[in-house]
Protein backbone atom coordinates (compact mmCIF):
# COMPACT_ATOMS: atom_id res chain seq x y z
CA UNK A 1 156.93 72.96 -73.69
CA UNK A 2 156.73 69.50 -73.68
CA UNK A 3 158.22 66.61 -72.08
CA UNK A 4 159.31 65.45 -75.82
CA UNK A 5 161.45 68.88 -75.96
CA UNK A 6 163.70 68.24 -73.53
CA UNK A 7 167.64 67.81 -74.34
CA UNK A 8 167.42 64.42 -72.61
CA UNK A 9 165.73 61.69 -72.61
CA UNK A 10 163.49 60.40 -69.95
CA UNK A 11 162.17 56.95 -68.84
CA UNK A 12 159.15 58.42 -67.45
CA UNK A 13 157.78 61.71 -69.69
CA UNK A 14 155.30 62.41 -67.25
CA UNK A 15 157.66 63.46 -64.81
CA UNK A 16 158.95 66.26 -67.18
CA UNK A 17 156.03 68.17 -67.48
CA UNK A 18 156.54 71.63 -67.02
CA UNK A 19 153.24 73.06 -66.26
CA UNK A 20 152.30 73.68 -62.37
CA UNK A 21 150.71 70.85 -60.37
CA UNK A 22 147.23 72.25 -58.85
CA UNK A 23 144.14 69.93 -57.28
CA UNK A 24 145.97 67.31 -59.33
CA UNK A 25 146.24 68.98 -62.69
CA UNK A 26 148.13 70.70 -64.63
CA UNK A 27 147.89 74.32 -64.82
CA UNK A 28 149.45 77.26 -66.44
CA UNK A 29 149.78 81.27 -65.01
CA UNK A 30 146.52 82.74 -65.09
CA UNK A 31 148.03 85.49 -67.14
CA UNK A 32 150.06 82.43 -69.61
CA UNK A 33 153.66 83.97 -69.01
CA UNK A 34 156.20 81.50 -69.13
CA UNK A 35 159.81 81.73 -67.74
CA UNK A 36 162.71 79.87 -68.86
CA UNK A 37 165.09 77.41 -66.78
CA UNK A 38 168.30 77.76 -67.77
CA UNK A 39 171.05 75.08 -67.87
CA UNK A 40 174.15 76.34 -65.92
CA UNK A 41 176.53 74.34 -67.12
CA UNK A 42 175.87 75.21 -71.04
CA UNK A 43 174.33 78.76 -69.93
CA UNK A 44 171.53 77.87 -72.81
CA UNK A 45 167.58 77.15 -72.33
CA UNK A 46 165.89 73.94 -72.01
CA UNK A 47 162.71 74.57 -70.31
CA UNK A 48 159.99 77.11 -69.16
CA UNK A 49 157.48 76.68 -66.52
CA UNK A 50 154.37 78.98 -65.69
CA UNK A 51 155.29 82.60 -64.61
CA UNK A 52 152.51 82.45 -61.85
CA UNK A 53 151.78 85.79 -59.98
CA UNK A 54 150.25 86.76 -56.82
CA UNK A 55 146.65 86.35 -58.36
CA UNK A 56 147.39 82.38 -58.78
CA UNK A 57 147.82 81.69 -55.10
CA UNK A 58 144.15 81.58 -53.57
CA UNK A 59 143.15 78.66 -55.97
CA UNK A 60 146.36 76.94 -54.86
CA UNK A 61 145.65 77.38 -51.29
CA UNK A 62 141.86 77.10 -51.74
CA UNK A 63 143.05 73.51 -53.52
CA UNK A 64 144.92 72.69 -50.42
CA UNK A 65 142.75 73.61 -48.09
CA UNK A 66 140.11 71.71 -49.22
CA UNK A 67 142.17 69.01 -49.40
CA UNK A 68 143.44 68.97 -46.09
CA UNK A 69 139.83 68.86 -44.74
CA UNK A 70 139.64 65.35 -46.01
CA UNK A 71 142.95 64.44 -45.46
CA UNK A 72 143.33 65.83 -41.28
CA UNK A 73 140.70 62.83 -41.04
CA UNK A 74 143.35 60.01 -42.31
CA UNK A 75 144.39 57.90 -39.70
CA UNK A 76 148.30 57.60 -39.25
CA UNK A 77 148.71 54.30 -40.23
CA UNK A 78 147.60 55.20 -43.36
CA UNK A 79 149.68 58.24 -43.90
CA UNK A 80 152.55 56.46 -43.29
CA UNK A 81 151.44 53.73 -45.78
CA UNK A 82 150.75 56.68 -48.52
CA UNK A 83 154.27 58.11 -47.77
CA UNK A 84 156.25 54.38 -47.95
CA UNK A 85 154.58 54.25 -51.57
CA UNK A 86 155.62 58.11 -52.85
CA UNK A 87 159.65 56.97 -51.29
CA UNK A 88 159.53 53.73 -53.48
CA UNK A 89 158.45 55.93 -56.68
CA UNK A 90 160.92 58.33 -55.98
CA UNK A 91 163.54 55.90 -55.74
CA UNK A 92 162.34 54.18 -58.61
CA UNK A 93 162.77 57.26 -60.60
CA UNK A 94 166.03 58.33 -59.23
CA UNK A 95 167.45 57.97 -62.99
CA UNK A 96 164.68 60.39 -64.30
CA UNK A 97 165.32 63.10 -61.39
CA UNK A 98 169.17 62.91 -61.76
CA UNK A 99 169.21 63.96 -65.33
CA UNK A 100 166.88 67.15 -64.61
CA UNK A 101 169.36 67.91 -61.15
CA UNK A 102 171.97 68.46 -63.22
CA UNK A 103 170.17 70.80 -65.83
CA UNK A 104 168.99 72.97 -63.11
CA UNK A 105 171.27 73.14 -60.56
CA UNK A 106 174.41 72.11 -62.66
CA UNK A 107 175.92 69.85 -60.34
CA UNK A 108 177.74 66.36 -61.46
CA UNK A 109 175.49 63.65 -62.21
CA UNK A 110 177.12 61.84 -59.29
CA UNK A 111 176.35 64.20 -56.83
CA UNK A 112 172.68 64.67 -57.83
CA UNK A 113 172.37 60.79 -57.44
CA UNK A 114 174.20 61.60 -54.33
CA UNK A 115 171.40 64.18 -53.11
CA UNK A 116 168.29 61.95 -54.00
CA UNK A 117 170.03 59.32 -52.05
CA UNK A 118 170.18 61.78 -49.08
CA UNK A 119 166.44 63.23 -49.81
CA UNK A 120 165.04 59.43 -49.45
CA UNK A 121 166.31 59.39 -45.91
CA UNK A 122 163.57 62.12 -45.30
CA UNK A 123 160.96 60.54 -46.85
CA UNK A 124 161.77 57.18 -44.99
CA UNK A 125 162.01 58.97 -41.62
CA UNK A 126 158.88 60.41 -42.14
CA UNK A 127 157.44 57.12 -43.02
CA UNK A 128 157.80 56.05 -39.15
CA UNK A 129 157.02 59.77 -37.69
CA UNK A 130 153.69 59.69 -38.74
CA UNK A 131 152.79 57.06 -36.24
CA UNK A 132 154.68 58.53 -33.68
CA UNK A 133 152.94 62.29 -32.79
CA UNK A 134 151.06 61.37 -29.54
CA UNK A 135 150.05 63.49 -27.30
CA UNK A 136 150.16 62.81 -22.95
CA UNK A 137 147.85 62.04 -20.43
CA UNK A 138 148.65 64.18 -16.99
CA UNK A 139 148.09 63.15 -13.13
CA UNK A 140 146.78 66.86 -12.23
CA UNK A 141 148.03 68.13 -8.94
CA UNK A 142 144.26 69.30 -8.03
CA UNK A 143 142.38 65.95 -6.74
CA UNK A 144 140.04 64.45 -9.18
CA UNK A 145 141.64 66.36 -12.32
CA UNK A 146 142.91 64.71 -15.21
CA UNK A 147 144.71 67.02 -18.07
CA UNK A 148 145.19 65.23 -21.41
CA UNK A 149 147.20 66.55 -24.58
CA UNK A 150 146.17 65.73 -28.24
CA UNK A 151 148.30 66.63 -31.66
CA UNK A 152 146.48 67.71 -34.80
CA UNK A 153 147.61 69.36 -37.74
CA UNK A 154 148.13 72.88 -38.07
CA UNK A 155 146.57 73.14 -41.77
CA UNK A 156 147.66 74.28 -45.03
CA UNK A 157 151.43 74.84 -44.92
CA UNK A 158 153.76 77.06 -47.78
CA UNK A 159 157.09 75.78 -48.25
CA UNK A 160 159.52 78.28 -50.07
CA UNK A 161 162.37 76.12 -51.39
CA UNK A 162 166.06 77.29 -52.97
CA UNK A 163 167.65 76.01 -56.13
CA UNK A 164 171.03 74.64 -54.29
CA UNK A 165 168.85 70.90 -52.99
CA UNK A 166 165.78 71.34 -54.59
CA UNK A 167 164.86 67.15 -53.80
CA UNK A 168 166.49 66.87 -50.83
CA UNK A 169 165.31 70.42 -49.16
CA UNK A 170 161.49 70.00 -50.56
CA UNK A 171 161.39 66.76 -49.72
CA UNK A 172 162.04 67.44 -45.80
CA UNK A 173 159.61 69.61 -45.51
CA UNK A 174 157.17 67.92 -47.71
CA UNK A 175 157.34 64.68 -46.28
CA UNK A 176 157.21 66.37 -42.87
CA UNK A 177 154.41 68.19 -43.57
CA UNK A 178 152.10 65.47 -44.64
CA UNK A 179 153.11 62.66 -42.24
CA UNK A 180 151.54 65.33 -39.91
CA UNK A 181 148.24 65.56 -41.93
CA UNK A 182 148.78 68.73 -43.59
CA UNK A 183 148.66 70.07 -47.33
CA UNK A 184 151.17 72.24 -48.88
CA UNK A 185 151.87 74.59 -51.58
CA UNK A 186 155.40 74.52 -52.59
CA UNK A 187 157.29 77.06 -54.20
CA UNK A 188 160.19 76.03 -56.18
CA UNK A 189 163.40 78.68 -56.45
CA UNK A 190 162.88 79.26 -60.29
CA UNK A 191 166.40 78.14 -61.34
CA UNK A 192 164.77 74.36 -60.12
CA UNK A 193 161.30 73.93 -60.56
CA UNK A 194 161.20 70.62 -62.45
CA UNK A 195 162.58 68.49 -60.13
CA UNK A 196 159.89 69.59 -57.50
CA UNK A 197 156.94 69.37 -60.44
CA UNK A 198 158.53 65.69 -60.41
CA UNK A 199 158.24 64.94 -57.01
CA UNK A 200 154.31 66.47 -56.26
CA UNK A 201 153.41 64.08 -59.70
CA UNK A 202 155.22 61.09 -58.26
CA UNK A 203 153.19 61.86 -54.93
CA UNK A 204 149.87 62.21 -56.93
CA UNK A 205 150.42 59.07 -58.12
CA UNK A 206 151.05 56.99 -54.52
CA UNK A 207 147.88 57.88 -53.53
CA UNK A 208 147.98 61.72 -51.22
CA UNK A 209 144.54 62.94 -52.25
CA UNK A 210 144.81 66.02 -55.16
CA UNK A 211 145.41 69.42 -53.65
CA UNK A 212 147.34 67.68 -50.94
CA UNK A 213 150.61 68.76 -52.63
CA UNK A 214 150.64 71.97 -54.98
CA UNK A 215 153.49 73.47 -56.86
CA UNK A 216 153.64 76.95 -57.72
CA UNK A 217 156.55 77.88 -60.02
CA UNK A 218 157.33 81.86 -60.96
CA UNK A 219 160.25 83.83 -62.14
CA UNK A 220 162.72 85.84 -60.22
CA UNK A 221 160.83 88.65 -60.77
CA UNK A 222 157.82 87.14 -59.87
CA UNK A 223 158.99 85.42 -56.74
CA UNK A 224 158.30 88.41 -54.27
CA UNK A 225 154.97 88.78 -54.58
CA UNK A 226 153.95 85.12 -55.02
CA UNK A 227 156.08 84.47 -51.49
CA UNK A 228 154.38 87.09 -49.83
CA UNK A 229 150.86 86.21 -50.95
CA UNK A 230 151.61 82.45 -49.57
CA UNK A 231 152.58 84.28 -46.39
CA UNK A 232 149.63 86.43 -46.15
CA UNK A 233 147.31 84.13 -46.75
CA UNK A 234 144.48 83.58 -44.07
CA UNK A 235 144.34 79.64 -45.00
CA UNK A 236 147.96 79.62 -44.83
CA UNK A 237 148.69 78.59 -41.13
CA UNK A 238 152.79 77.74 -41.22
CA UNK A 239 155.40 78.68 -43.53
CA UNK A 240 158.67 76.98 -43.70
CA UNK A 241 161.68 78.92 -45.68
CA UNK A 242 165.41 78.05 -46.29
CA UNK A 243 167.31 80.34 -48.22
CA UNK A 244 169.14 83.62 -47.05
CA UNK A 245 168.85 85.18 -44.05
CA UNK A 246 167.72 88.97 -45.54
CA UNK A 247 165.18 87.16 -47.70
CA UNK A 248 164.10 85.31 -43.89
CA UNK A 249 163.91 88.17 -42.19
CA UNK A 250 161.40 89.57 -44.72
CA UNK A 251 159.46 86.14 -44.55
CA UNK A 252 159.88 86.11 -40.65
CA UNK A 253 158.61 89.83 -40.90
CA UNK A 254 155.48 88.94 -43.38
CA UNK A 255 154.68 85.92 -41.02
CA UNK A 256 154.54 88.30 -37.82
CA UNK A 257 151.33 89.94 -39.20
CA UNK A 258 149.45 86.76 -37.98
CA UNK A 259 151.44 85.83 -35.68
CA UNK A 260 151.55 82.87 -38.29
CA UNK A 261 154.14 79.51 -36.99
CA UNK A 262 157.20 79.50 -39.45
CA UNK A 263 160.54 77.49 -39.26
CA UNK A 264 163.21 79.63 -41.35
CA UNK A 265 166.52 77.49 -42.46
CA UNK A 266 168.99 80.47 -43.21
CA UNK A 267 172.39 81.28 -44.35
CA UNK A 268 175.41 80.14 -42.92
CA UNK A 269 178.97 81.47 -42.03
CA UNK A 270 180.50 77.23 -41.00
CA UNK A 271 183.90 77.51 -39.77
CA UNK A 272 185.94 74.74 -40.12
CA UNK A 273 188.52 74.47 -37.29
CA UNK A 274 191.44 71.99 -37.03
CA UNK A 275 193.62 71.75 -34.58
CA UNK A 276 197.38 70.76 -34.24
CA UNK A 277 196.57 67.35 -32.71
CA UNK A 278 194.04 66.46 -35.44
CA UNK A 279 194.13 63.27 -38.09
CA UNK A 280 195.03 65.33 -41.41
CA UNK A 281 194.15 62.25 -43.48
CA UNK A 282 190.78 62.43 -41.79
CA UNK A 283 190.20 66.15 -42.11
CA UNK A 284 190.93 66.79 -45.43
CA UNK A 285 188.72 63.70 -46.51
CA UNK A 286 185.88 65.67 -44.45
CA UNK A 287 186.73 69.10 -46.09
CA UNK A 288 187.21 67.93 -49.47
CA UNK A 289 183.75 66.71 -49.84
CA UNK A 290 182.11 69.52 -47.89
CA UNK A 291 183.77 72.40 -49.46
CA UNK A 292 183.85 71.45 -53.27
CA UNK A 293 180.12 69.72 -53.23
CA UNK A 294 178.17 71.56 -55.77
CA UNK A 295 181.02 73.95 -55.81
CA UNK A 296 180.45 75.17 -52.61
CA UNK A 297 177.07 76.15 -52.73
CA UNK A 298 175.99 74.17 -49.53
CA UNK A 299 174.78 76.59 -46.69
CA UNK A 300 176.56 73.91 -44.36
CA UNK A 301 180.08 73.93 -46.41
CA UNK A 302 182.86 74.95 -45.04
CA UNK A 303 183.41 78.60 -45.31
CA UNK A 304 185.93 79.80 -43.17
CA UNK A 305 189.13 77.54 -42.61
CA UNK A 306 190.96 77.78 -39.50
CA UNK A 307 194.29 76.12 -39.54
CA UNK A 308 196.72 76.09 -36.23
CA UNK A 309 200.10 77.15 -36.56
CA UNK A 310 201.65 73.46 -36.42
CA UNK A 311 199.67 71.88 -39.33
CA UNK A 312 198.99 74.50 -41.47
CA UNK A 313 201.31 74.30 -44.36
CA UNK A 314 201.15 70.85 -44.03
CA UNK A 315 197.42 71.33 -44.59
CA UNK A 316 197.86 73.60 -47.51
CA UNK A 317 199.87 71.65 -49.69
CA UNK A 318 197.92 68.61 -49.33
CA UNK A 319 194.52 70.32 -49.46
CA UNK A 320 195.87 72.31 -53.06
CA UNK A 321 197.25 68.88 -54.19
CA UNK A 322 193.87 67.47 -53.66
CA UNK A 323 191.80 70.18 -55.36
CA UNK A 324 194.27 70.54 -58.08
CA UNK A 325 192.65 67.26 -59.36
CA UNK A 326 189.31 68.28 -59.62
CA UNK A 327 187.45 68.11 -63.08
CA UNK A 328 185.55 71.29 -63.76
CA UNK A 329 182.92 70.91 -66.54
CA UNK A 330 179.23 69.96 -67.07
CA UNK A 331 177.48 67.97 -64.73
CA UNK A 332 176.96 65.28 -67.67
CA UNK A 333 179.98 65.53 -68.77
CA UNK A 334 182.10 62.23 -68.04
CA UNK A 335 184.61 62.20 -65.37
CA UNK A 336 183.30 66.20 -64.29
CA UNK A 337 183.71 65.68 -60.50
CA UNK A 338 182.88 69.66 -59.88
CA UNK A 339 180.36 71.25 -62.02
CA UNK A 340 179.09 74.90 -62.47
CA UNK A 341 177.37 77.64 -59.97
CA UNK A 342 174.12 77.63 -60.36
CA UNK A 343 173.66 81.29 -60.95
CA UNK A 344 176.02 83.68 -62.56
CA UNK A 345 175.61 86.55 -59.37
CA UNK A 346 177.09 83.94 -57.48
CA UNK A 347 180.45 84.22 -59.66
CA UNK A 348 180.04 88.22 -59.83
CA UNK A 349 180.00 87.41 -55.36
CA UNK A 350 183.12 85.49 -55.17
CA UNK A 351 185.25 88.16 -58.00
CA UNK A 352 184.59 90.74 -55.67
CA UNK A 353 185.75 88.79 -52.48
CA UNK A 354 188.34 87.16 -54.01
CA UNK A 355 189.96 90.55 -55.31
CA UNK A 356 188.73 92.21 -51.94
CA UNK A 357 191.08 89.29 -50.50
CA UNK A 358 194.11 89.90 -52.69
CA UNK A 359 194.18 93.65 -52.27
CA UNK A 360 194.43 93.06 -47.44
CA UNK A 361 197.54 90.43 -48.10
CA UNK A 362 196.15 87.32 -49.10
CA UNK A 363 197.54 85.26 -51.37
CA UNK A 364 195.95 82.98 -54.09
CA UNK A 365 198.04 79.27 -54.12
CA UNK A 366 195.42 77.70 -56.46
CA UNK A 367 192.98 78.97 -58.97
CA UNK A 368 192.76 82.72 -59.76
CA UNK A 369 189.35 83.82 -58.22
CA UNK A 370 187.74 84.57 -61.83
CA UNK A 371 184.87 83.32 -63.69
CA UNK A 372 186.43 80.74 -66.69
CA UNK A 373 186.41 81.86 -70.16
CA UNK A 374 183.11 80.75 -71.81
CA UNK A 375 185.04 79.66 -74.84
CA UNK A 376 187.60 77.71 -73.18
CA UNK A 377 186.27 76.31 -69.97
CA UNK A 378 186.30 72.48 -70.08
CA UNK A 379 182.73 71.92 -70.11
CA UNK A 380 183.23 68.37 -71.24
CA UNK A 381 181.88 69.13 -74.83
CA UNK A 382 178.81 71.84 -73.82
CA UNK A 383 179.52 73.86 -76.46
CA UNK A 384 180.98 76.87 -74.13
CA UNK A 385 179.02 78.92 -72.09
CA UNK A 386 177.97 77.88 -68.20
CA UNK A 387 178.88 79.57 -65.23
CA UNK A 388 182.45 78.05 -64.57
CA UNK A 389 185.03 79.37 -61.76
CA UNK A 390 187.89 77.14 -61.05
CA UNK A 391 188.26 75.78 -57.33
CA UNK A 392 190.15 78.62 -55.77
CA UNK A 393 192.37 78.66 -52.44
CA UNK A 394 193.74 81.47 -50.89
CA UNK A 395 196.02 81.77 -47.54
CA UNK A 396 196.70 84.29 -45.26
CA UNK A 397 193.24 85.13 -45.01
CA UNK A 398 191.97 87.96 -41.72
CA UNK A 399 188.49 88.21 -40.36
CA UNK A 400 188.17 91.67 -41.64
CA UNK A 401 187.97 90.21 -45.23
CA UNK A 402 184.50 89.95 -47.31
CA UNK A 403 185.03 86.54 -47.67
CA UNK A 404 185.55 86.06 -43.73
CA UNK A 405 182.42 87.97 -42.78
CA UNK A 406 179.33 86.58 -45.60
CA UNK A 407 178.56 83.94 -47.03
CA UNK A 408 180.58 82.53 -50.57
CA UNK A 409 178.89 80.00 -51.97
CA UNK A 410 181.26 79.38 -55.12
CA UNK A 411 184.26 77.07 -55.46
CA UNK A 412 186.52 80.00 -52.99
CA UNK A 413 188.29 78.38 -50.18
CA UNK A 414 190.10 81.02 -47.59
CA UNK A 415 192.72 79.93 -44.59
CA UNK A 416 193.36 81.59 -42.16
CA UNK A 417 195.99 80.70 -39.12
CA UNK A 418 195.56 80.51 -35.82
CA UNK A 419 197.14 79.57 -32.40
CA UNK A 420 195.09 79.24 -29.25
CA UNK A 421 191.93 77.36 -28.47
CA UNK A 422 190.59 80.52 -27.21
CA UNK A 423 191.55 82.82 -29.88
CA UNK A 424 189.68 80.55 -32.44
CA UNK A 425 186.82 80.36 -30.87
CA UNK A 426 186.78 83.93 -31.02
CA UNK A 427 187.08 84.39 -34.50
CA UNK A 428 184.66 81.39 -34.98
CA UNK A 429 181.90 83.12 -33.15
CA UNK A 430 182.31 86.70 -34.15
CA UNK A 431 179.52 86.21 -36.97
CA UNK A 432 175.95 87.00 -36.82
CA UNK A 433 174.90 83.35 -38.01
CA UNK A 434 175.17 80.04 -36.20
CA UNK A 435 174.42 77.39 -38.31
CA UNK A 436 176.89 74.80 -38.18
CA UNK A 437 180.77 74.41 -37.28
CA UNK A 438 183.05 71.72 -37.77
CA UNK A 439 186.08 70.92 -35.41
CA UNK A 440 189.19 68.28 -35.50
CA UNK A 441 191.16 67.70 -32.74
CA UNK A 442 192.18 63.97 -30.91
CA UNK A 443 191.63 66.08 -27.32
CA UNK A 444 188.48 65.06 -26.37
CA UNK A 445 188.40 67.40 -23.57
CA UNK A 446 188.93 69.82 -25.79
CA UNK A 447 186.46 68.59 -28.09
CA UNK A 448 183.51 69.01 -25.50
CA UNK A 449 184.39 72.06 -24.43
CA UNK A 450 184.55 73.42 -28.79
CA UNK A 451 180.96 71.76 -28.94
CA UNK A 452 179.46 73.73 -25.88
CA UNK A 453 181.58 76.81 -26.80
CA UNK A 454 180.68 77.19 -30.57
CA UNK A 455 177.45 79.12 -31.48
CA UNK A 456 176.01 77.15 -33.88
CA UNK A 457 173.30 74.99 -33.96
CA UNK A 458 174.81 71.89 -35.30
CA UNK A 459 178.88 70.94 -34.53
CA UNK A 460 180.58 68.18 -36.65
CA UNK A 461 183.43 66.95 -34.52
CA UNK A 462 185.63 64.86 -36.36
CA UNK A 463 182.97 64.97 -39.40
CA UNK A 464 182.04 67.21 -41.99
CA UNK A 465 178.85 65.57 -42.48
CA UNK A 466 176.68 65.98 -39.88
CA UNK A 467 173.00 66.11 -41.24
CA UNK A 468 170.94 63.23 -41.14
CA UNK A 469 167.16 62.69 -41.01
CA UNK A 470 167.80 61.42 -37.25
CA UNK A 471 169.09 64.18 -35.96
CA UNK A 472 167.77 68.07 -35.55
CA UNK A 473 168.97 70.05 -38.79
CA UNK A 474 168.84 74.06 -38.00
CA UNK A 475 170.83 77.16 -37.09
CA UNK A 476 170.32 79.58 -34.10
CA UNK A 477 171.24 83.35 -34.05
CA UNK A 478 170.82 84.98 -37.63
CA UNK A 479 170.98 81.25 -39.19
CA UNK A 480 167.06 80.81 -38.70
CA UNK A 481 164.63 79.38 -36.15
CA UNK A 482 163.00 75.93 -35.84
CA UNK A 483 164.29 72.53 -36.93
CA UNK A 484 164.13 70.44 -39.83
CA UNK A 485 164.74 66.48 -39.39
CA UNK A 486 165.16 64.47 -36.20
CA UNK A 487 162.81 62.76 -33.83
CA UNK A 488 159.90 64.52 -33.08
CA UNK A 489 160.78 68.18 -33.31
CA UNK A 490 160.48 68.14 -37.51
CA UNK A 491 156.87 66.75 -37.29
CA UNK A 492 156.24 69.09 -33.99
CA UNK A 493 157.09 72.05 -36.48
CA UNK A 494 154.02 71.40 -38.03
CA UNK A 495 151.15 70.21 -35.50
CA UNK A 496 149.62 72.46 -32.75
CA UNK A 497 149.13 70.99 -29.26
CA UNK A 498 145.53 71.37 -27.47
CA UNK A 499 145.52 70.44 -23.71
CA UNK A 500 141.95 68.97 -22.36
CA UNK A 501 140.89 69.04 -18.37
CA UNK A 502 138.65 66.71 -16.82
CA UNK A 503 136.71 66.30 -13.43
CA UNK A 504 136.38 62.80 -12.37
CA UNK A 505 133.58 62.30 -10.06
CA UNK A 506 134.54 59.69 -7.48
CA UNK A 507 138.11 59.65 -8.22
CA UNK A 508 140.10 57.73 -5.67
C-alpha cells in the first residue's frame, strides 16, 4: 500500500511507507504476506505492512551487523552529532507522526503530540551520553601495576517494542543503543508499526550508516517466532523487551541459552496511595492524568487506588466529578480528550474484572464496566465501530479481586479503603511486580519511610509523573530487570566493560 492510500494526509509521504526498513531499503516478507493495521478508534483498516517470518531475520541482523563493524569505529563526537540531527527531524515531523499515533494506537491527537514530546527527551539525552561512556584508570594495590577500564559496544542489539508508546518506548532504546555504537533491529508490536518505519527513515536520513537501524514488522501470529529468532541469533548480542511479564519471562528464558545481556521493561501492578494528610487538589490532578492517559493503558498508571478512611469519599466524589467530563471518541475527533483501547482483548480483560468486581461487593459509581455500543459510541463522527469502554470507577474494592491482583490496562479505576500506614503498605506490596508506586501525604517522615518501604523500582511522592530521561526508568521483582533512561546506567545497558593490567618498569 502506498503512502497515497492512507486516510490522512501527510506532509512528508516518505514517512508513510509501509514496507520494512532493511540496509536502508525497503523490503517486503520474503514469502510477500501482508498484515493489516487496524484503526482502533473506527475498528476499520488503513494499512498493511510485511508479514515477515523467522526466515527474514538473518539478512536483518546480517544488515546490522555489518553495519555496526563500520559504525563501532565512529568516534563519539560524531555519534552524538548524527543523533542531534535524527532529534531535529523527528521534531520537525512531529505533525506527520501524530496523525499515524492516533491510527494505531487510538489515543487523542493531543496526547500523541504529548508522547513525541516525551520521546524527544530520549533522543536529546542520548545526544550528551554518547560523549560520556568512559572507562577508569586504577592505582593497583601490587607496586608497579596499573589496571585501566575501556567501554565498547556490545554489538548488534534486538529491541522488541509494544503498541501502547511505540515513539517514545523505541526511541529509548534506539537512541540508547546507538549513542553506544551499536546497530539494532527493531521489532514493532504489529498494532504500531508505522510510526517506528517513520522513525528508522527519519534516522536514515540524518546520516546513521544503512543497516544501522532495521525494522522488522510481522503479525500477531507471526510475532513468536520472529522474537525468538532475534533472540537466538548468534550476531544478536543484547535484547531489550518491554511488554508483559509472561511474554519476558519467555524472552528472559530464550536469552539464557547464551547467556545473552537483556534489559526486560515488564508489567506493572502501580498502587496509588494517598493518605489523610495529603493535598486532594494536588492528587487528583496527578491521578487524573495518569489513570485516564491512553485510557489507562500505561504500564506506570495507576492501578490500584488506596484511599484512607478520612479522605475517601471526599476523594470519590471529586475524582467521579472529574472523570464524568471526559470525552470518549476518536483520537481525531475534536474535543475527544480519552480515546479507544488499542486492542479489543483488552476490553474482553476489563468485562471480566469489572463483573468479577461487582459479583465480591463492589460497587460501580461511574461508568458500567462494558465495552460501548459500536453504533452509538461517540466516536466524534467515525462512522461506529472502535474499541470504546467508558471511564469506569468502582469502590469498595478488596485485594482478593481480579482487578486488585493483574494488570487492567482499560479506562477501570478500583478504590479501595484503608487505615494504617502499615496496613497499606501491606496491601501495596503483596504483588509479584514492582514497577512503580505513587504516594501523597504532607508527612515527610512518613514519606521517606513509604519510599524505602515500597517494592517498586520507581516511587512518585507527591507526583504521578515520575519518568524522565534523567532519571533510571525500570521495575524490580516480576516488573523486569535493567534500566532504561538516566545517567549512565541506560547507555551501560548496552556496552561491555574490558579491564587492561600493566607492569610499569621503574615505577616510583
Amino acid at each position: 500500500m502506498a503512502s497515497t492510500e492512507l486516510p490522512f494526509q501527510l506532509s512528508d509521504e516518505s514517512l508513510g511507507q509501509l514496507d520494512c526498513l532493511v540496509d536502508g531499503k525497503s523490503v517486503a516478507a520474503r514469502s510477500g504476506k501482508r498484515f493489516d493495521v487496524i484503526d482502533p478508534g473506527s475498528g476499520k483498516v488503513w494499512a498493511a505492512c510485511p508479514d515477515c517470518s523467522d526466515e527474514d531475520v538473518d539478512a536483518a541482523v546480517q544488515s546490522c551487523h555489518k553495519a555496526f563493524l563500520e559504525y563501532a569505529k565512529w568516534t563519539p563526537r560524531r555519534r552524538s552529532q548524527t543523533l542531534s540531527k535524527w532529534h531535529h527531524l523527528i521534531a520537525e515531523a512531529k505533525e506527520d507522526l501524530a496523525r499515524i499515533l492516533v491510527h494505531e494506537t487510538g489515543k487523542p491527537l493531543a496526547e500523541a503530540y504529548g508522547e513525541i514530546d516525551y520521546a524527544l527527551t530520549f533522543s536529546w539525552w542520548f545526544v550528551g551520553e554518547a560523549e560520556r561512556a568512559h572507562g577508569n584508570s586504577i592505582v593497583s594495590a601490587v607496586p608497579g601495576r596499573r589496571a585501566i577500564t575501556i567501554k565498547q559496544p556490545v554489538g548488534v542489539a534486538a529491541a522488541l517494542v509494544p503498541w501502547n508508546f511505540p515513539v517514545a518506548l523505541s526511541l529509548r532504546k534506539m537512541a540508547a543503543a546507538l549513542a553506544a555504537g551499536c546497530a539494532m533491529v527493531v521489532k514493532p508490536s504489529p498494532e504500531s508499526p508505522v510510526t517506528v518505519l517513520a522513525l528508522a527513515r527519519l534516522a536514515l536520513r540524518a546520516g546513521f550508516p544503512p543497516g544501522a537501524l532495521n525494522v522488522l514488522t510481522t503479525s500477531l501470529d507471526g510475532t513468536p517466532a520472529v522474537a525468538e529468532a532475534l533472540c537466538l541469533h548468534p550476531l544478536v548480542r543484547k535484547v531489550t523487551f518491554t511488554g508483559s511479564t509472561r511474554v519476558g519471562k519467555i524472552i528472559s528464558g530464550l536469552c539464557a541459552r547464551n547467556l545473552k545481556k537483556s534489559t526486560l521493561e515488564l508489567g506493572g501492578n502501580c498502587p496509588f496511595i494517598v493518605f489523610d494528610d495529603a493535598n486532594l487538589e494536588q492528587a487528583m490532578g496527578q491521578l487524573m492524568a495518569l489513570k485516564w492517559r491512553h485510557a489507562g493503558q500505561a504500564c506506570i498508571s495507576s492501578n490500584r487506588l488506596y484511599v484512607q478512611r478520612g479522605v475517601h469519599d471526599r476523594l470519590v466524589e471529586e475524582l467521579v466529578a472529574r472523570t464524568s467530563k471526559l470525552k470518549v471518541g476518536h483520537g481525531m475527533a475534536e474535543g475527544t480528550t480519552m480515546g479507544p483501547v488499542t486492542t479489543p482483548r483488552s476490553l474482553d480483560k476489563a468485562e471480566d474484572m469489572a463483573k468479577d468486581a461487582l459479583a465480591k461487593g463492589a460497587k460501580m459509581v461511574l461508568g458500567n464496566g462494558m465495552r460501548m455500543d459500536n453504533n452509538n459510541n461517540n466516536t466524534g463522527g467515525s462512522g461506529g465501530g472502535g474499541y470504546f469502554m467508558e471511564p469506569t470507577v468502582m469502590t469498595g474494592v478488596t485485594d482478593d479481586m481480579l482487578m486488585s491482583g493483574d494488570e487492567i490496562f482499560a479506562p477501570l479505576l478500583g478504590v479501595s479503603v484503608f487505615d494504617s500506614e502499615d496496613e497499606v503498605v501491606a496491601r501495596a506490596n503483596n504483588t509479584s511486580m514492582g514497577l512503580a508506586s505513587y504516594v501523597f501525604t504532607k508527612d515527610v517522615d512518613r514519606m521517606w519511610r513509604m519510599f524505602e518501604k515500597l517494592e517498586a523500582g520507581m516511587i512518585g511522592l507527591n507526583t504521578g509523573n515520575s519518568s524522565s530521561a534523567e532519571a533510571p526508568f525500570g521495575g524490580i521483582k516480576e516488573s523486569g530487570a535493567g534500566k532504561e533512561s538516566g545517567k549512565d546506567v541506560a547507555i551501560e545497558e548496552f556496552l561491555v566493560t574490558k579491564s587492561g593490567t600493566l607492569t610499569v618498569e621503574g615505577h616510583w
